[in-house]
PDB file of N, CA and C in Angstrom:
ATOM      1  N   UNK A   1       9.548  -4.717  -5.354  1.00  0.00           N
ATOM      2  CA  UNK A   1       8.281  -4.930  -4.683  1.00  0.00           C
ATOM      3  C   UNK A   1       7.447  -5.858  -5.571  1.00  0.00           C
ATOM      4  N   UNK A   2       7.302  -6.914  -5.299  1.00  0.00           N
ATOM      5  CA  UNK A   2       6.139  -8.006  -5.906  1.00  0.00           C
ATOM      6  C   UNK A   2       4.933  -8.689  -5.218  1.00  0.00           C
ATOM      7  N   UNK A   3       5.009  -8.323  -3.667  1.00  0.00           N
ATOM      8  CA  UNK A   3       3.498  -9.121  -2.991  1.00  0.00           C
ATOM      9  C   UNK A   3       3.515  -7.889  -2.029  1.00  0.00           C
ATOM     10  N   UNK A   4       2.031  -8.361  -1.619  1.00  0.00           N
ATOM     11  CA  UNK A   4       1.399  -7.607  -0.336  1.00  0.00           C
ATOM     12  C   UNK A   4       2.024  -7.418   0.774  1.00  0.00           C
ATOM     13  N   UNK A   5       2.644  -8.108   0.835  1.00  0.00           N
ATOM     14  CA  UNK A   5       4.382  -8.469   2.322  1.00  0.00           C
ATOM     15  C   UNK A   5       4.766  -7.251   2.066  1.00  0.00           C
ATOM     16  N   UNK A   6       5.194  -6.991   0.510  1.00  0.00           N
ATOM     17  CA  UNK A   6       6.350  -5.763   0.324  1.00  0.00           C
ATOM     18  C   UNK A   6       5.787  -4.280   0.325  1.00  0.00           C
ATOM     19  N   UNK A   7       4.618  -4.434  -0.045  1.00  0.00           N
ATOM     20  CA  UNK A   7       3.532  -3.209   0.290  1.00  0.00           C
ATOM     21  C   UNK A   7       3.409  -2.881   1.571  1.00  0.00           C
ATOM     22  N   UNK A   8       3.052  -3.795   2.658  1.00  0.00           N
ATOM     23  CA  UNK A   8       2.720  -3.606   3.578  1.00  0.00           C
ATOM     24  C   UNK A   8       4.421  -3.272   4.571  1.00  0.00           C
ATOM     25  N   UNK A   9       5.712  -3.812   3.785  1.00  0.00           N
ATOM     26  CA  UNK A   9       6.788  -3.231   4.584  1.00  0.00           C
ATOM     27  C   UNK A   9       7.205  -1.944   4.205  1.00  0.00           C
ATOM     28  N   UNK A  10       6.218  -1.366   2.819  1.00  0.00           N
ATOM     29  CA  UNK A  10       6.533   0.064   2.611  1.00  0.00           C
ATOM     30  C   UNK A  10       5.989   1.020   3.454  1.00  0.00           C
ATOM     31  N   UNK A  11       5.521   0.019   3.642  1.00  0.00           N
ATOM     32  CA  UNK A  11       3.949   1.396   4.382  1.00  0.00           C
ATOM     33  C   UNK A  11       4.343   1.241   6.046  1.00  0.00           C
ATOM     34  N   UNK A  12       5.054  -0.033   6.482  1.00  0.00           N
ATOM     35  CA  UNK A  12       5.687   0.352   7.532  1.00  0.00           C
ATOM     36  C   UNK A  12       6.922   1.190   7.799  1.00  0.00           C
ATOM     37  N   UNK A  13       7.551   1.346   6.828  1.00  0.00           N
ATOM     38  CA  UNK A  13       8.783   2.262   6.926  1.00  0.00           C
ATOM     39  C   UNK A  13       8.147   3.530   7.438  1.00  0.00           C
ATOM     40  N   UNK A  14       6.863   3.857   6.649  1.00  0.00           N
ATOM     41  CA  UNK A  14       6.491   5.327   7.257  1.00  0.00           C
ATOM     42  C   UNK A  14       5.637   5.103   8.354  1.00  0.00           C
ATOM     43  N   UNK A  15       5.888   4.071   9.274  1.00  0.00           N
ATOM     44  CA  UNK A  15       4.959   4.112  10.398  1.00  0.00           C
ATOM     45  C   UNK A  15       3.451   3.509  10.131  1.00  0.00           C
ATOM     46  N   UNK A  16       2.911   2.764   9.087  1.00  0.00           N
ATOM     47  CA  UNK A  16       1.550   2.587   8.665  1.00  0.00           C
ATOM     48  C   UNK A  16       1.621   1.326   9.125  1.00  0.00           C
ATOM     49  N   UNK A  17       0.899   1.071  10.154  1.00  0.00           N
ATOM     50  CA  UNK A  17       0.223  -0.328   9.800  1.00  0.00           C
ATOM     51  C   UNK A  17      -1.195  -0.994   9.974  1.00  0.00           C
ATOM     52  N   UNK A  18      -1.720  -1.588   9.116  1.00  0.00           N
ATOM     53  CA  UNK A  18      -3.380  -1.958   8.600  1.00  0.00           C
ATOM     54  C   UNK A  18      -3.416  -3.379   8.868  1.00  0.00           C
ATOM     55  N   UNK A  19      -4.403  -3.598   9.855  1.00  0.00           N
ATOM     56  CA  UNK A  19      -4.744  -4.289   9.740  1.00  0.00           C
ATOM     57  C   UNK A  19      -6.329  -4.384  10.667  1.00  0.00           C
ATOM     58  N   UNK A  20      -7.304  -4.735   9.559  1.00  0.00           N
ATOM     59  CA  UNK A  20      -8.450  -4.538  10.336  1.00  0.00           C
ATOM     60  C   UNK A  20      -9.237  -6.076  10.758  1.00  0.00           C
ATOM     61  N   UNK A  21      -8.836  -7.181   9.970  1.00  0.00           N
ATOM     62  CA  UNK A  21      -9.325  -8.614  10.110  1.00  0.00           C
ATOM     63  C   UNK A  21      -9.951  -9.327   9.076  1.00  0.00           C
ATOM     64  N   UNK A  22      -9.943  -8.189   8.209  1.00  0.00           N
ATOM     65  CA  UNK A  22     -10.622  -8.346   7.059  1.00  0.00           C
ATOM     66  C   UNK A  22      -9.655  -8.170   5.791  1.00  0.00           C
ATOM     67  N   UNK A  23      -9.709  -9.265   4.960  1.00  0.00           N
ATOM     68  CA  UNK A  23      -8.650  -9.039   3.924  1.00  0.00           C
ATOM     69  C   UNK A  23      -8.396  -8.117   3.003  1.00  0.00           C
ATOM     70  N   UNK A  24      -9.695  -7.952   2.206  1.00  0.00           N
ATOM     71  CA  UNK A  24     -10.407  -6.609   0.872  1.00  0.00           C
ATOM     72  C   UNK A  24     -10.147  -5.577   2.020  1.00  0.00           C
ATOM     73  N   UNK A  25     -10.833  -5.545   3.322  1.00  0.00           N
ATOM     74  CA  UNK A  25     -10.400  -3.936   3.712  1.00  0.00           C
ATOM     75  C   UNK A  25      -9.415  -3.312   3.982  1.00  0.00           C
ATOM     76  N   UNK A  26      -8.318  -4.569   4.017  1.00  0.00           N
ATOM     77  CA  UNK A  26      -7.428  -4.300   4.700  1.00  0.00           C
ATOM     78  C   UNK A  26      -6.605  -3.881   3.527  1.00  0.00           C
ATOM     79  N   UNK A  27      -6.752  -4.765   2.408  1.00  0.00           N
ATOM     80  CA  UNK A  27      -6.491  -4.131   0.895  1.00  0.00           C
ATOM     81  C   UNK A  27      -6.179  -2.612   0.212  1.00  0.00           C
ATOM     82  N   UNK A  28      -7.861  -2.391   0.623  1.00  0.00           N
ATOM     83  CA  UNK A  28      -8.249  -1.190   0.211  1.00  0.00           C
ATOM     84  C   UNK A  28      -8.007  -0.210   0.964  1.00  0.00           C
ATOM     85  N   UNK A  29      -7.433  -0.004   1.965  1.00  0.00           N
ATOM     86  CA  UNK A  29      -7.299   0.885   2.904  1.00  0.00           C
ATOM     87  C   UNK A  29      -5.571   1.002   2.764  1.00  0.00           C
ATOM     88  N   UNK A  30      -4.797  -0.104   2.753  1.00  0.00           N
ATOM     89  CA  UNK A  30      -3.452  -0.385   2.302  1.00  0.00           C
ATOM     90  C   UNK A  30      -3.305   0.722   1.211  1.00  0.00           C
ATOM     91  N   UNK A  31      -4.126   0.882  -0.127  1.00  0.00           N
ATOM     92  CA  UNK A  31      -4.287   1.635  -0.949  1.00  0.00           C
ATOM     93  C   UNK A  31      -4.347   2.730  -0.580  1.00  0.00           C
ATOM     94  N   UNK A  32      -5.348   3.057  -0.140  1.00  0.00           N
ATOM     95  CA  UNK A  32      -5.582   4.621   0.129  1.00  0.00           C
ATOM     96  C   UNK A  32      -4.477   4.931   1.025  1.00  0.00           C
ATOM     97  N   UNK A  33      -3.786   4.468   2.168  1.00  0.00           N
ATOM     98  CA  UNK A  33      -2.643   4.694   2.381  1.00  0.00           C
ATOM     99  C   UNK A  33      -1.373   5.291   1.264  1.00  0.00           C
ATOM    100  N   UNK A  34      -1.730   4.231   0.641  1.00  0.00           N
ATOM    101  CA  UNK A  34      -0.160   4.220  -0.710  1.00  0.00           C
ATOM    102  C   UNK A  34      -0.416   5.723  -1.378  1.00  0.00           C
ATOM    103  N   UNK A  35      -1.625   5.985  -1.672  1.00  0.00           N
ATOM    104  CA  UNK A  35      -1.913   7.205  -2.613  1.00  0.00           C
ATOM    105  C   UNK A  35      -1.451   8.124  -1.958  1.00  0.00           C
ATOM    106  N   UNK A  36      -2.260   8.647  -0.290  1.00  0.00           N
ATOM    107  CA  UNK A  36      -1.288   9.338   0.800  1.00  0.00           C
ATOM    108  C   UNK A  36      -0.056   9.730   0.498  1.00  0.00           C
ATOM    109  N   UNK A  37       1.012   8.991   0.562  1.00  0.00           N
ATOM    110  CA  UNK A  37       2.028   9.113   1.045  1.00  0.00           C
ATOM    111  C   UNK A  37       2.749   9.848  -0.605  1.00  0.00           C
ATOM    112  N   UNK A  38       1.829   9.069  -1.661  1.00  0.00           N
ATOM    113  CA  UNK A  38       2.186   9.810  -3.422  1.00  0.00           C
ATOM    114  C   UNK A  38       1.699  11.016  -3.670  1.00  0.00           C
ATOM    115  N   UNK A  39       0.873  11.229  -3.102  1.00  0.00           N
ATOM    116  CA  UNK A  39       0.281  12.888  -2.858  1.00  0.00           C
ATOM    117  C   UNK A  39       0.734  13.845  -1.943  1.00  0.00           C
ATOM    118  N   UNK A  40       1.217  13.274  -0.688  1.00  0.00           N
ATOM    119  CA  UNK A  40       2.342  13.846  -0.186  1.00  0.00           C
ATOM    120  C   UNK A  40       3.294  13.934  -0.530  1.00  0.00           C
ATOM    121  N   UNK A  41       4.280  13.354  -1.482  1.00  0.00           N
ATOM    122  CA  UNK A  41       5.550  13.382  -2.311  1.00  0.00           C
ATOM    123  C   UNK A  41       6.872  12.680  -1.214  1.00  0.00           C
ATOM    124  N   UNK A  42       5.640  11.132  -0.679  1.00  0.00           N
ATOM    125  CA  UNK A  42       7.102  10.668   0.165  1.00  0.00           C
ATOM    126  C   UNK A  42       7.600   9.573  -0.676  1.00  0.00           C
ATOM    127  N   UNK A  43       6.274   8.996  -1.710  1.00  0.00           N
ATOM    128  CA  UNK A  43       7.053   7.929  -2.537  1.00  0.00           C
ATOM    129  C   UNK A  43       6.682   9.004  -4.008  1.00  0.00           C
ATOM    130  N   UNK A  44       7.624   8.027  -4.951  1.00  0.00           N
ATOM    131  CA  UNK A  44       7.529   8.488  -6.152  1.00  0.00           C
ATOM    132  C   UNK A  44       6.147   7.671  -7.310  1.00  0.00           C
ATOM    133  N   UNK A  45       5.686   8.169  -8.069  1.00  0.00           N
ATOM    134  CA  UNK A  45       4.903   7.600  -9.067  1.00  0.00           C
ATOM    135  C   UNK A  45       5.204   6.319  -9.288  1.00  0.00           C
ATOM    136  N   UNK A  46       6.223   6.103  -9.662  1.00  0.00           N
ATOM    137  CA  UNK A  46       6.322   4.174  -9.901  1.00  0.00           C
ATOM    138  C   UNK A  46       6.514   3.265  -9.228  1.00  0.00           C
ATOM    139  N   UNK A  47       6.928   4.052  -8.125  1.00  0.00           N
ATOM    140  CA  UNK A  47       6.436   3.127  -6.508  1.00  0.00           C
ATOM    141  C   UNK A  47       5.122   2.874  -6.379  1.00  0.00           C
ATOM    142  N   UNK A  48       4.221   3.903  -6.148  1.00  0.00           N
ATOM    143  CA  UNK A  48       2.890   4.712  -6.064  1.00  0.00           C
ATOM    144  C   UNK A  48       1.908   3.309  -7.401  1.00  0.00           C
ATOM    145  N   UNK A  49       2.487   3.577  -8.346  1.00  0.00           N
ATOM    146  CA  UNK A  49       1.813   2.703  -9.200  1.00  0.00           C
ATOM    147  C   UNK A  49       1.466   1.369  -8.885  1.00  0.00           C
ATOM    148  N   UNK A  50       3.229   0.396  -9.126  1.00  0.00           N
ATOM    149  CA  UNK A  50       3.412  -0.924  -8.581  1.00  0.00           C
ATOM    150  C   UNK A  50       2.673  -1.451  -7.325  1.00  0.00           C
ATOM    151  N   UNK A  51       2.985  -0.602  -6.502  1.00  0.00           N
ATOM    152  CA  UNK A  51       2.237  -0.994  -5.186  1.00  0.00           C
ATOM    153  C   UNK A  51       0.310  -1.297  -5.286  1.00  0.00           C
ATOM    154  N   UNK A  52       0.047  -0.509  -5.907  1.00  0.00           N
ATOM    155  CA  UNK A  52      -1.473  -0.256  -5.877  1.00  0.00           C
ATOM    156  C   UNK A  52      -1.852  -1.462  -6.970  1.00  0.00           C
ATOM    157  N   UNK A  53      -0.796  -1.493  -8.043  1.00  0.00           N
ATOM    158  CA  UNK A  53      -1.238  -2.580  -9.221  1.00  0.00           C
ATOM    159  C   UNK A  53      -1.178  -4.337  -8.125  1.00  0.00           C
ATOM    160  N   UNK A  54      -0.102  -4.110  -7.110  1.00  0.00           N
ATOM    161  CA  UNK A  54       0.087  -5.536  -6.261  1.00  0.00           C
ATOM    162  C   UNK A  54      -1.297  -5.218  -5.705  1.00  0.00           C
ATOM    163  N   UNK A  55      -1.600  -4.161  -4.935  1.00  0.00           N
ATOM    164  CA  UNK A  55      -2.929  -4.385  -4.203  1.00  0.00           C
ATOM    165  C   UNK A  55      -4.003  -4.621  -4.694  1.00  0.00           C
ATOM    166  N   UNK A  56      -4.258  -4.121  -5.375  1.00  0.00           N
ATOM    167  CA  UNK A  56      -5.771  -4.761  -6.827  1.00  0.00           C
ATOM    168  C   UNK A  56      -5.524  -6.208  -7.162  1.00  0.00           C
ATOM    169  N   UNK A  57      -4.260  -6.524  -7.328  1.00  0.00           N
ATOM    170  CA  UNK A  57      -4.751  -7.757  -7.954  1.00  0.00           C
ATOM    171  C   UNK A  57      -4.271  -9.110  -6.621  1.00  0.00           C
ATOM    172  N   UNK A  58      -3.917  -8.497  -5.812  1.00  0.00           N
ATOM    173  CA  UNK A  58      -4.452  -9.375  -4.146  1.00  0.00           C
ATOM    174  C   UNK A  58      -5.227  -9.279  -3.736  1.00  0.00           C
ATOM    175  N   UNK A  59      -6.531  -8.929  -4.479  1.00  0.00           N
ATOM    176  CA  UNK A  59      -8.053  -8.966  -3.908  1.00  0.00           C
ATOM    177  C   UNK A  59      -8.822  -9.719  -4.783  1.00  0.00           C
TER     178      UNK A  59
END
């Protein structure tokens, strides 16, 4: 996983998809998604990490 593409095809595997028209929200909400699914125990911590470190720094 290295861009927002690959974030956003994780988060479709579990059915997620964001998009509001807005880039930062769509960002930040991408995020709070990712944490979701790490607090639920569907991804692991270094998934959970990477992903969120791509989303911070695509804003």
């Amino acid at each position: 996983m290295r861009t927002v593409y690959d974030v956003q095809q994780l988060l479709r595997a579990y059915g997620i998809i964001v998009y509001t028209g807005d880039r930062k929200d769509d960002l930040l909400l991408m995020e709070m998604e990712v944490l979701d699914l790490y607090h639920s125990k569907f991804i692991d911590g270094e998934t959970m990490k990477k992903a969120v470190m791509i989303l911070r720094m695509g804003s």
